[in-house]
N, C-alpha and C. Protein backbone atom coordinates (compact mmCIF):
# COMPACT_ATOMS: atom_id res chain seq x y z
N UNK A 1 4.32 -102.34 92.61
CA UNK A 1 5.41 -102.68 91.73
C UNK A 1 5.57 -104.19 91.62
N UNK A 2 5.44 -105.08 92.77
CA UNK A 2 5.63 -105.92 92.34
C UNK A 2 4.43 -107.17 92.35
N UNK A 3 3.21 -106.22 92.00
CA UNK A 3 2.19 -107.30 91.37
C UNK A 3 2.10 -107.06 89.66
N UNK A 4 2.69 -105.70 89.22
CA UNK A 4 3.21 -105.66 87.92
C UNK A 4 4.35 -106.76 87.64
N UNK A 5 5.18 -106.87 88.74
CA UNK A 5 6.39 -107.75 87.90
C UNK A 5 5.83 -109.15 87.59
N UNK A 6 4.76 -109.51 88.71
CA UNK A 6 4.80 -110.85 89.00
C UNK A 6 3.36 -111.47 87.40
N UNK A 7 2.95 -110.27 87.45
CA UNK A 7 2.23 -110.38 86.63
C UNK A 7 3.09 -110.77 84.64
N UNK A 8 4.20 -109.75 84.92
CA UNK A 8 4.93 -109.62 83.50
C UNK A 8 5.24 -111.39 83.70
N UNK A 9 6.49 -112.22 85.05
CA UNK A 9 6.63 -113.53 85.09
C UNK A 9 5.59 -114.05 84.23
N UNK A 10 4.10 -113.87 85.28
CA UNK A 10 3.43 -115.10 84.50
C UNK A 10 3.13 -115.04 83.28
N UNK A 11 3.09 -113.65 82.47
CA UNK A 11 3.25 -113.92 81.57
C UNK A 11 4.00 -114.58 80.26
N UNK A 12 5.36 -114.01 81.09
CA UNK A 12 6.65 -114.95 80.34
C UNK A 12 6.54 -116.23 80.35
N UNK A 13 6.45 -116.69 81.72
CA UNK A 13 6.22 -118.37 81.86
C UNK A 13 4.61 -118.83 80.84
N UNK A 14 3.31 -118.61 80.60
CA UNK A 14 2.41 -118.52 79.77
C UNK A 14 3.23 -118.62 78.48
N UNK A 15 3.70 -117.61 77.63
CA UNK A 15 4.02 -117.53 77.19
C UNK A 15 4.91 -118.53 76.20
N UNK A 16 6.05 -118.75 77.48
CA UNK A 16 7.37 -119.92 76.99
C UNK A 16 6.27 -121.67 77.27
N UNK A 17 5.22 -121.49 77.90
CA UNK A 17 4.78 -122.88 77.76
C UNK A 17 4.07 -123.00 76.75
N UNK A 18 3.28 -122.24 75.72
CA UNK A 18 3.03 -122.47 74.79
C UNK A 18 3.54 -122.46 73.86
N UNK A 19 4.79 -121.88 73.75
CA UNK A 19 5.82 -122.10 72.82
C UNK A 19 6.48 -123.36 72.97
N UNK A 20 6.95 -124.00 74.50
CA UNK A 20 7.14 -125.68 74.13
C UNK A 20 5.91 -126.34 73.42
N UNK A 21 4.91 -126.04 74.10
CA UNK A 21 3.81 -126.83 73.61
C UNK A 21 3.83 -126.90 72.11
N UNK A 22 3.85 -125.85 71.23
CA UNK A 22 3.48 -125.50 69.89
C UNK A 22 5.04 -126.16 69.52
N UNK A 23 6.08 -126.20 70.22
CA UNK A 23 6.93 -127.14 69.25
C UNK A 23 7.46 -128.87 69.39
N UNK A 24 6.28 -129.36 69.63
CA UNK A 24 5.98 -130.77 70.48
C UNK A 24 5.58 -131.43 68.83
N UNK A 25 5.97 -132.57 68.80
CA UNK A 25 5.59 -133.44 67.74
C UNK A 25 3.90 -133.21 67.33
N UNK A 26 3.45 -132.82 66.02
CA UNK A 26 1.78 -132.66 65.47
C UNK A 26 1.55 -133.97 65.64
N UNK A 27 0.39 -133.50 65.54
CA UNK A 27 -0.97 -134.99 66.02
C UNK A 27 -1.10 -135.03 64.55
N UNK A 28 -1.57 -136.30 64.01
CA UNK A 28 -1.65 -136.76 62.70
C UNK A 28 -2.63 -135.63 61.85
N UNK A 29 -3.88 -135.46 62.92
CA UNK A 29 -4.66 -134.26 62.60
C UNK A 29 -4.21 -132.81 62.33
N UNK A 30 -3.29 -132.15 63.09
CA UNK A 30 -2.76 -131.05 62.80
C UNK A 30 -1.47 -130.78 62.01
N UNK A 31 -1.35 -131.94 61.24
CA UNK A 31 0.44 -131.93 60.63
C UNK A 31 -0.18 -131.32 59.35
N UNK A 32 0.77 -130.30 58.60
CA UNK A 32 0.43 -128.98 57.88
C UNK A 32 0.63 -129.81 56.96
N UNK A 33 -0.09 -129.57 55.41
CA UNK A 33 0.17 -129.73 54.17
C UNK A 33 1.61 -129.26 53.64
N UNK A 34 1.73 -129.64 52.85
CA UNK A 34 3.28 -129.13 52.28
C UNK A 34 3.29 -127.46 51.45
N UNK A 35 1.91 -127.42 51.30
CA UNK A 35 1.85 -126.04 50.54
C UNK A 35 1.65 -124.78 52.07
N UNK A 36 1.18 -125.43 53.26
CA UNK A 36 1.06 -124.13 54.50
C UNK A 36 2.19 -123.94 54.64
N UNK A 37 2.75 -122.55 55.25
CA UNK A 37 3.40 -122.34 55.53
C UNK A 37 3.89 -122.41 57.36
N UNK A 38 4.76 -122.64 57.66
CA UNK A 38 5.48 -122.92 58.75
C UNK A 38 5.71 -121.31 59.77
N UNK A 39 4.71 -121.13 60.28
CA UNK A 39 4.96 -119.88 61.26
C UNK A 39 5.67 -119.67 62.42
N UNK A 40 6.79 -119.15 63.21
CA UNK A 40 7.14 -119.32 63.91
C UNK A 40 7.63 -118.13 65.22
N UNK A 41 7.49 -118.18 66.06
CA UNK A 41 8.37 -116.67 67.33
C UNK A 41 9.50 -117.46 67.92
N UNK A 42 10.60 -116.93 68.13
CA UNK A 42 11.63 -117.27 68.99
C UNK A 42 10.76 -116.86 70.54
N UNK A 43 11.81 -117.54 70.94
CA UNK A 43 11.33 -117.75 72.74
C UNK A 43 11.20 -116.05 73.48
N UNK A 44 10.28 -116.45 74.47
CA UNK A 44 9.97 -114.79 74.81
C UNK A 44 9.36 -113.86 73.65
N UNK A 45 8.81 -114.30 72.68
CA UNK A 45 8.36 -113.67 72.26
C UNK A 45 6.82 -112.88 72.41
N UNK A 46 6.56 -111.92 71.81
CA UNK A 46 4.93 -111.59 72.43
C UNK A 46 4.13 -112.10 71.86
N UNK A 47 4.93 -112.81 70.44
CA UNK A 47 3.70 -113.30 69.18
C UNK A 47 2.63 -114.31 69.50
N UNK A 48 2.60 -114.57 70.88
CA UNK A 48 1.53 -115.76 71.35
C UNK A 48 0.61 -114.96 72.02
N UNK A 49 0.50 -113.67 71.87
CA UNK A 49 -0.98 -113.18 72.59
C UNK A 49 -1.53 -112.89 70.99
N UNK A 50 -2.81 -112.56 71.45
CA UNK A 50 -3.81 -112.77 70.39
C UNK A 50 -3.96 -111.33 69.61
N UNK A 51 -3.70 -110.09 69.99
CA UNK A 51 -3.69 -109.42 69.60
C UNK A 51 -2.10 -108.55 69.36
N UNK A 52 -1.07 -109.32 68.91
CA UNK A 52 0.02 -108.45 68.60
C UNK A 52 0.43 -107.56 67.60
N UNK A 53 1.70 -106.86 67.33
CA UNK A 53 1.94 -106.58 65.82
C UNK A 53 2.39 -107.94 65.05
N UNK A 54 2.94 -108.61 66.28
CA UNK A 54 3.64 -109.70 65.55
C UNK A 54 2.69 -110.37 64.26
N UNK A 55 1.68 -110.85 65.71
CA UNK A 55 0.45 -112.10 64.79
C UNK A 55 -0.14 -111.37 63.49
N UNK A 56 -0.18 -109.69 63.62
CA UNK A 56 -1.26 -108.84 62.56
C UNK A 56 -0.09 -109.15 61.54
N UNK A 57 1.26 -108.79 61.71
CA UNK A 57 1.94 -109.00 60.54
C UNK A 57 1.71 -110.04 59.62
N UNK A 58 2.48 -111.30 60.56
CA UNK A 58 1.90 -112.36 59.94
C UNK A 58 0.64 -113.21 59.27
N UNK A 59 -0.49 -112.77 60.06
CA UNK A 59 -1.09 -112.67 59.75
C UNK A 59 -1.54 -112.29 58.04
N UNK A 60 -1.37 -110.97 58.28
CA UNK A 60 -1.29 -110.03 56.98
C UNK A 60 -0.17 -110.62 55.49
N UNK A 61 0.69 -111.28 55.78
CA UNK A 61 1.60 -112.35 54.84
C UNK A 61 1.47 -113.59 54.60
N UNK A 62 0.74 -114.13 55.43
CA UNK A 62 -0.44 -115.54 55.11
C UNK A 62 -1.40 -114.92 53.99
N UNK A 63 -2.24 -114.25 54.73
CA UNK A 63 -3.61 -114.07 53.61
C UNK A 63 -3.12 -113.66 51.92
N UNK A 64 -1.42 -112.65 51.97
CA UNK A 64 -1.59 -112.73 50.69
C UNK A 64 -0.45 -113.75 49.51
N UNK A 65 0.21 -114.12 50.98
CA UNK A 65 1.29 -115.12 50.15
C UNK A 65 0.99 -116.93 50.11
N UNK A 66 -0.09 -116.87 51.54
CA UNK A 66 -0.39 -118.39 50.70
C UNK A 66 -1.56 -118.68 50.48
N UNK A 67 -2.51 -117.65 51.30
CA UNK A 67 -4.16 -117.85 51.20
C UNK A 67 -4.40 -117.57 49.69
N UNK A 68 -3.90 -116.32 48.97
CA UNK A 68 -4.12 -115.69 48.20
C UNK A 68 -5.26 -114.85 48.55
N UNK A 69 -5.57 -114.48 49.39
CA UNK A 69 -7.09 -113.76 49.67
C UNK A 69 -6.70 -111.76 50.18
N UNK A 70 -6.82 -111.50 49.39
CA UNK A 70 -6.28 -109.98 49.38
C UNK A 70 -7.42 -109.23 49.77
N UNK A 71 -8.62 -109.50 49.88
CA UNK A 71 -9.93 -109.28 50.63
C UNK A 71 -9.83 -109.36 52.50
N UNK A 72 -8.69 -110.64 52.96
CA UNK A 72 -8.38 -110.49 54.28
C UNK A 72 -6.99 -109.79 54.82
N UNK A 73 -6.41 -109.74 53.68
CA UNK A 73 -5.00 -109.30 53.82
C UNK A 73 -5.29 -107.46 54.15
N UNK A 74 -6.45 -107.07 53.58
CA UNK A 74 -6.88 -105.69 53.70
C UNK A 74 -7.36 -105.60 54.92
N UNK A 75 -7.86 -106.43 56.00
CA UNK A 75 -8.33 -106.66 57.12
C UNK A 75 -7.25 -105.70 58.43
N UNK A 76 -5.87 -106.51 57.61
CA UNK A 76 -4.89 -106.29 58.54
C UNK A 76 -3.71 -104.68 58.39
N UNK A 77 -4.77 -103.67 57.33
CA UNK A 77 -4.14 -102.69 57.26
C UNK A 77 -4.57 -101.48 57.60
N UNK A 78 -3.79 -100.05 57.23
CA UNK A 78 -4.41 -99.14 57.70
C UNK A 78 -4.90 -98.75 56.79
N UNK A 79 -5.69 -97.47 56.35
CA UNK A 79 -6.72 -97.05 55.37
C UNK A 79 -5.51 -96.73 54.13
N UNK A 80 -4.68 -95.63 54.19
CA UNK A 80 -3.62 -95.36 53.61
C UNK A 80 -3.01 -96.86 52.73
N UNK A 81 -2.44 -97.96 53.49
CA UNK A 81 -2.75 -99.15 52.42
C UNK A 81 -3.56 -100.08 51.95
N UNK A 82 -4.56 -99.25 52.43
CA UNK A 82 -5.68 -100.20 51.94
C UNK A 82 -5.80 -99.77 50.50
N UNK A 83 -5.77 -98.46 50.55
CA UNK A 83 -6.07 -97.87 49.11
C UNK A 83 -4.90 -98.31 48.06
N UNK A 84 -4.44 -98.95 48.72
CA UNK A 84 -2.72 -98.89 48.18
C UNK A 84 -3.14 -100.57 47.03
N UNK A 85 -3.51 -101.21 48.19
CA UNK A 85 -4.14 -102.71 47.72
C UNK A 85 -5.52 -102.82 46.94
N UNK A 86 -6.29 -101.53 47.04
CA UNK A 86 -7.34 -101.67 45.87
C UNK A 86 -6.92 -101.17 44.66
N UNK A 87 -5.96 -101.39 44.32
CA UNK A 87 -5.53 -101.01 42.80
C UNK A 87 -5.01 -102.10 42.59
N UNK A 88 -5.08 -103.34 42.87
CA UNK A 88 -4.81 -104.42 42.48
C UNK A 88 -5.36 -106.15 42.53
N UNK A 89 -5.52 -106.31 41.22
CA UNK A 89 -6.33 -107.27 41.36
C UNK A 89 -6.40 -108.74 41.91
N UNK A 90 -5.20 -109.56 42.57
CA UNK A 90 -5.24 -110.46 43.46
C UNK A 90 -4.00 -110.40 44.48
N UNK A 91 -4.57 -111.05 45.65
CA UNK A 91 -2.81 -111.12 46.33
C UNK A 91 -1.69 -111.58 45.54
N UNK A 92 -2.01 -112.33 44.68
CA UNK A 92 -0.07 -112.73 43.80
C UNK A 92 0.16 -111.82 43.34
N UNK A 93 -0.85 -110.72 43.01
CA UNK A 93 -0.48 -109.59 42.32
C UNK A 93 0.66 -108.60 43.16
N UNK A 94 -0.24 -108.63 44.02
CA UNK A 94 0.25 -108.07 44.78
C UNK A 94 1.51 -108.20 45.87
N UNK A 95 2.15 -109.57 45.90
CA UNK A 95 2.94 -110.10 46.46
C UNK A 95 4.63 -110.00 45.37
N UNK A 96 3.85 -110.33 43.80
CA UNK A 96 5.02 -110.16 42.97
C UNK A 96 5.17 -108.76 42.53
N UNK A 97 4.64 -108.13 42.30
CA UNK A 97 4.89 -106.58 42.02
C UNK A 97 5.12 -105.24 42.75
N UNK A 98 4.07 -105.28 43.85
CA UNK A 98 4.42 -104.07 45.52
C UNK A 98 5.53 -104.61 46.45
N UNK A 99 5.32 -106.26 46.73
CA UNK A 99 6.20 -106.58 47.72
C UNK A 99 7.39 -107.30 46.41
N UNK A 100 7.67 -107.33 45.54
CA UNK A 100 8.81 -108.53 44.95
C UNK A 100 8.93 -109.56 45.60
N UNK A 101 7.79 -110.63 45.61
CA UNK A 101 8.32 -111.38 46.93
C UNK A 101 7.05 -113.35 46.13
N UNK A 102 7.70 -113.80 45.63
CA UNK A 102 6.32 -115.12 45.44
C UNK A 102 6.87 -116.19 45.47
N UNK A 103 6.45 -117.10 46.33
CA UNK A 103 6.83 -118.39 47.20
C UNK A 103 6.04 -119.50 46.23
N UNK A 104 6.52 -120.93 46.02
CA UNK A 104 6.06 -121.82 46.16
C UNK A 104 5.33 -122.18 47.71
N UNK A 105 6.37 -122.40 47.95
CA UNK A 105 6.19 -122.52 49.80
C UNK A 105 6.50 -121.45 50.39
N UNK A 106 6.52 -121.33 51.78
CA UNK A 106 6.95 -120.04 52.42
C UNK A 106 7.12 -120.42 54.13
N UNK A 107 7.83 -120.34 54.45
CA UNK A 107 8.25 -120.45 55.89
C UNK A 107 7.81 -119.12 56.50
N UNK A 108 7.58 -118.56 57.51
CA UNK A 108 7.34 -116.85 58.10
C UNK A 108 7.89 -117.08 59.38
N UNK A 109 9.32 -116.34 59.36
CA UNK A 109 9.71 -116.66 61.19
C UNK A 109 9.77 -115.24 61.69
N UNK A 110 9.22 -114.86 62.64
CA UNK A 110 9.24 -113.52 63.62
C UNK A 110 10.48 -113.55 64.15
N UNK A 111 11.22 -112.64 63.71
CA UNK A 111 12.60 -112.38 64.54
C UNK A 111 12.82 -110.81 64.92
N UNK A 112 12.71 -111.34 66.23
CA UNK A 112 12.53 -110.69 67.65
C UNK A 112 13.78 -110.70 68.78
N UNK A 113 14.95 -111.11 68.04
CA UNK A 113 16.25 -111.00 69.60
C UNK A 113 16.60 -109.74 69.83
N UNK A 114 16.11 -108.21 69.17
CA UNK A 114 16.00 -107.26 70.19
C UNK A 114 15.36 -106.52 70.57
N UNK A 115 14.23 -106.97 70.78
CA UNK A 115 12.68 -106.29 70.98
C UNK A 115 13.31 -105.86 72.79
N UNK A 116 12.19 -104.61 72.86
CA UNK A 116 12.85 -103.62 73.66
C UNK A 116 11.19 -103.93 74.56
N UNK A 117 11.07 -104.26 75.48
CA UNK A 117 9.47 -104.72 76.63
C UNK A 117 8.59 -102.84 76.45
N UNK A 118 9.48 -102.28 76.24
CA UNK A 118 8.84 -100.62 76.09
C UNK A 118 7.87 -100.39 75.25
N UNK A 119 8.27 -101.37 73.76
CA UNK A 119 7.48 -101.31 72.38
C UNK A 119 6.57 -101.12 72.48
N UNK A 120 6.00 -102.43 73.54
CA UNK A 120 4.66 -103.21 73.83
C UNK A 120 3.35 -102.07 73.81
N UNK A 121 4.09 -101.09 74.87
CA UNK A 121 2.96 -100.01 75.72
C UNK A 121 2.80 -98.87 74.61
N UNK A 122 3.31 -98.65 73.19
CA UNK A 122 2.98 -98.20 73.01
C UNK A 122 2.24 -97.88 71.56
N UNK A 123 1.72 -97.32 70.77
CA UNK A 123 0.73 -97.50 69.57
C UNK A 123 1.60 -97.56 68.38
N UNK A 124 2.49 -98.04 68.00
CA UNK A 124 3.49 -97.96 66.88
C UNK A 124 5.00 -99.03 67.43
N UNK A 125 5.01 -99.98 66.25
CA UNK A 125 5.60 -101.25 66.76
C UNK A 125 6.82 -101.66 65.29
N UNK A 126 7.91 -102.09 65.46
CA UNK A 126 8.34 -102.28 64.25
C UNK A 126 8.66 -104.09 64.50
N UNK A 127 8.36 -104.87 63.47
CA UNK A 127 7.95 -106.25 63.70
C UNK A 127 9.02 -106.54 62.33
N UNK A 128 10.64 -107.59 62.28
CA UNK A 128 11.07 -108.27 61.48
C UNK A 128 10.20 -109.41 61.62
N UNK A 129 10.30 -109.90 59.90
CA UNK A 129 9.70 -111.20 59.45
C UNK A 129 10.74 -111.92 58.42
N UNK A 130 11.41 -113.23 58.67
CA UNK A 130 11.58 -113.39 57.29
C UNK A 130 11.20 -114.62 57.00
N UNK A 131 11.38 -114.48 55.53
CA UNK A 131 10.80 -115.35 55.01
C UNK A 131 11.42 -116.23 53.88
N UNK A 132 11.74 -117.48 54.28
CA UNK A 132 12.50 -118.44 53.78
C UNK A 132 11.41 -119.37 53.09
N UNK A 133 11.80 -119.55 51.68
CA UNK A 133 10.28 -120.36 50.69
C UNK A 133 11.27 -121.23 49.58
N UNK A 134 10.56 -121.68 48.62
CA UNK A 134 10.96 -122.44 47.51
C UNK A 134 10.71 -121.54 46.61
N UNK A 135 10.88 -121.46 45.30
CA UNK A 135 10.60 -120.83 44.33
C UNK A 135 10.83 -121.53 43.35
N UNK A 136 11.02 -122.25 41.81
CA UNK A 136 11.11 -122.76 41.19
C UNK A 136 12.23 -123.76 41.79
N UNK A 137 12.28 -124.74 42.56
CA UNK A 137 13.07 -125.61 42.94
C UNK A 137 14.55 -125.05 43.75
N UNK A 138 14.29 -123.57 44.04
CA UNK A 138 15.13 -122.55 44.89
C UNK A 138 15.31 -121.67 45.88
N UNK A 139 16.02 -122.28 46.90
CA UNK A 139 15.74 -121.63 48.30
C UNK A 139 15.59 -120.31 47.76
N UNK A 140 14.54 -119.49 48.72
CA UNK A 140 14.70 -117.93 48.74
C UNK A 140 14.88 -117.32 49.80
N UNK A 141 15.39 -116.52 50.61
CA UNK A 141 15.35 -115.77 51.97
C UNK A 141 15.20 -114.25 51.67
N UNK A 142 13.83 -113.85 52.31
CA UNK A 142 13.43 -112.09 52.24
C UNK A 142 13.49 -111.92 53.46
N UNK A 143 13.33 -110.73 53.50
CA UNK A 143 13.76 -110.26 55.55
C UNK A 143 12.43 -108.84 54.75
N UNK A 144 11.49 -108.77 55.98
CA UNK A 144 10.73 -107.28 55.67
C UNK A 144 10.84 -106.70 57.22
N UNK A 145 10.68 -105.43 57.13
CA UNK A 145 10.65 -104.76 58.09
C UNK A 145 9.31 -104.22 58.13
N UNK A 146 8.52 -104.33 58.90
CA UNK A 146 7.05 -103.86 59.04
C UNK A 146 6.46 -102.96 60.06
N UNK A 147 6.43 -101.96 59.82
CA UNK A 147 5.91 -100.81 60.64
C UNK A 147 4.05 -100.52 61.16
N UNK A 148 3.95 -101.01 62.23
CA UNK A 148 2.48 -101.24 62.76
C UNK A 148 2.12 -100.22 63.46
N UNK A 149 1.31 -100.02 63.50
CA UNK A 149 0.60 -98.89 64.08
C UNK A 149 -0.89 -99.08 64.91
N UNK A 150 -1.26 -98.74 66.08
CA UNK A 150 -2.54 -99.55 66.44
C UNK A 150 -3.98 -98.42 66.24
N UNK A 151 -4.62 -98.83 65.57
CA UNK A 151 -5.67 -98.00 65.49
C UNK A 151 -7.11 -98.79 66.69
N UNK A 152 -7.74 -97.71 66.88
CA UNK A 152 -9.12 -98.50 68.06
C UNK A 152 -9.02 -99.25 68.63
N UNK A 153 -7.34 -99.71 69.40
CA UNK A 153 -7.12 -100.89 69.50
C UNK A 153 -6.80 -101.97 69.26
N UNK A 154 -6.25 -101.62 67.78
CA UNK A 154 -6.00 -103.41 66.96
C UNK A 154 -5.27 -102.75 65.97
N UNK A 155 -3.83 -103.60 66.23
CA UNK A 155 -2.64 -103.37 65.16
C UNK A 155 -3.10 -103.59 63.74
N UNK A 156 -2.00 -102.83 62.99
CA UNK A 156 -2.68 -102.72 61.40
C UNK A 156 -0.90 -102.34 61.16
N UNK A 157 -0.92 -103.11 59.78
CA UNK A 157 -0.03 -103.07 59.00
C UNK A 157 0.11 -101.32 58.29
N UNK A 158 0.82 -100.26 58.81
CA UNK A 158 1.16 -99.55 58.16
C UNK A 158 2.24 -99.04 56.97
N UNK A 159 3.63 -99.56 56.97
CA UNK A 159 4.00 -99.32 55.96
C UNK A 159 4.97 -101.19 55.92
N UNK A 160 5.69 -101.36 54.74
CA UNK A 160 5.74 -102.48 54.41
C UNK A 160 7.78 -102.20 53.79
N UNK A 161 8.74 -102.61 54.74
CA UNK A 161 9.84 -101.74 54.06
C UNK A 161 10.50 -102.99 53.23
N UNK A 162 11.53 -102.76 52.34
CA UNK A 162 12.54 -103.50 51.43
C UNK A 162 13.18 -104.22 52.17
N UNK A 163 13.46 -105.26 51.63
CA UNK A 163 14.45 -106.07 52.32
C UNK A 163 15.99 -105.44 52.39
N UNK A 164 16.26 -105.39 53.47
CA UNK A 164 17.72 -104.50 53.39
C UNK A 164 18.65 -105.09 53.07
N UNK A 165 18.64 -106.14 53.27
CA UNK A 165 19.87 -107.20 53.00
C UNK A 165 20.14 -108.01 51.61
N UNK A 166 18.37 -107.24 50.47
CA UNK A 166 18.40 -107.93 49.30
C UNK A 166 19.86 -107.61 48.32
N UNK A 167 20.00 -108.12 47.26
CA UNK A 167 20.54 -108.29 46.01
C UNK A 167 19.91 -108.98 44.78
N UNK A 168 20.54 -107.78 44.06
CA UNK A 168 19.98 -108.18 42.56
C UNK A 168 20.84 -109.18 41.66
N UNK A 169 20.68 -110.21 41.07
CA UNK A 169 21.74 -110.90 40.09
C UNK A 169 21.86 -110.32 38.99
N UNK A 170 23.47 -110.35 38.58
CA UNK A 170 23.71 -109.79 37.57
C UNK A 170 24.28 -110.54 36.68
């Protein structure tokens, strides 16, 4: 029992040091263009191991909201939406019409203050993202709820939910 705990510590501590690290002033070399988007996990989060739902999410909302590459964005799904995404012909397509959702810019923050350590262990994960961007000279804020699922080992974007908190202008 307690080479499991000591093990979970070092992970936390791992964890929270690369998260100071990653929010330390960029080196002239790594300071982002104004068109990348700004990715981020609150503290304790799991999104710094290499294989999470977190990173697949995000992941999966890079390739089609700023890469535009809907060829990798299919990478990060399950078969069910994959088929979903070959009926359409680019990621903007697919970002303004399936998801309602198209950024000038795009911020992607993982919000995670009540992730439950249980999730982790098991093959089905629910991962908030939101996403704060520009749009014609206008803040936007979307919130998605993303339902992951791990197939052979490696999370995949299974279903993709509404923003709950949206509104329509009238």
């Amino acid at each position: 029992m307690s080479t499991s705990v000591s093990s979970v510590m070092r992970g936390v501590s791992i964890a929270f040091a690369l998260l100071l690290t990653a929010c330390g002033e960029p080196s002239p070399s790594s300071t982002p263009s104004s068109s990348e988007p700004n990715i981020q996990a609150a503290a304790g989060s799991a999104a710094t191991a290499t294989d999470s739902p977190e990173v697949t999410a995000v992941d999966f909302f890079k390739a089609l909201l700023v890469d535009n590459d809907l060829k990798e964005a299919k990478r990060h799904t399950v078969p069910s939406l994959k088929r979903v995404l070959d009926g359409y012909a680019s990621a903007k397509a697919v970002g303004r019409t399936l998801l309602n959702m198209s950024f000038d810019q795009v911020e992607i923050t993982i919000e995670d203050t009540n992730k439950n350590v249980r999730e982790f262990y098991t093959d089905k994960a629910d991962v908030m993202l939101i996403f704060t961007g520009i749009k014609n000279d206008e803040k936007v804020v979307n919130m998605r709820m993303v339902k992951m699922e791990k197939h052979n080992g490696k999370w995949l974007v299974a279903v993709i939910k509404d923003d709950p908190f949206a509104r329509t202008k009238i």
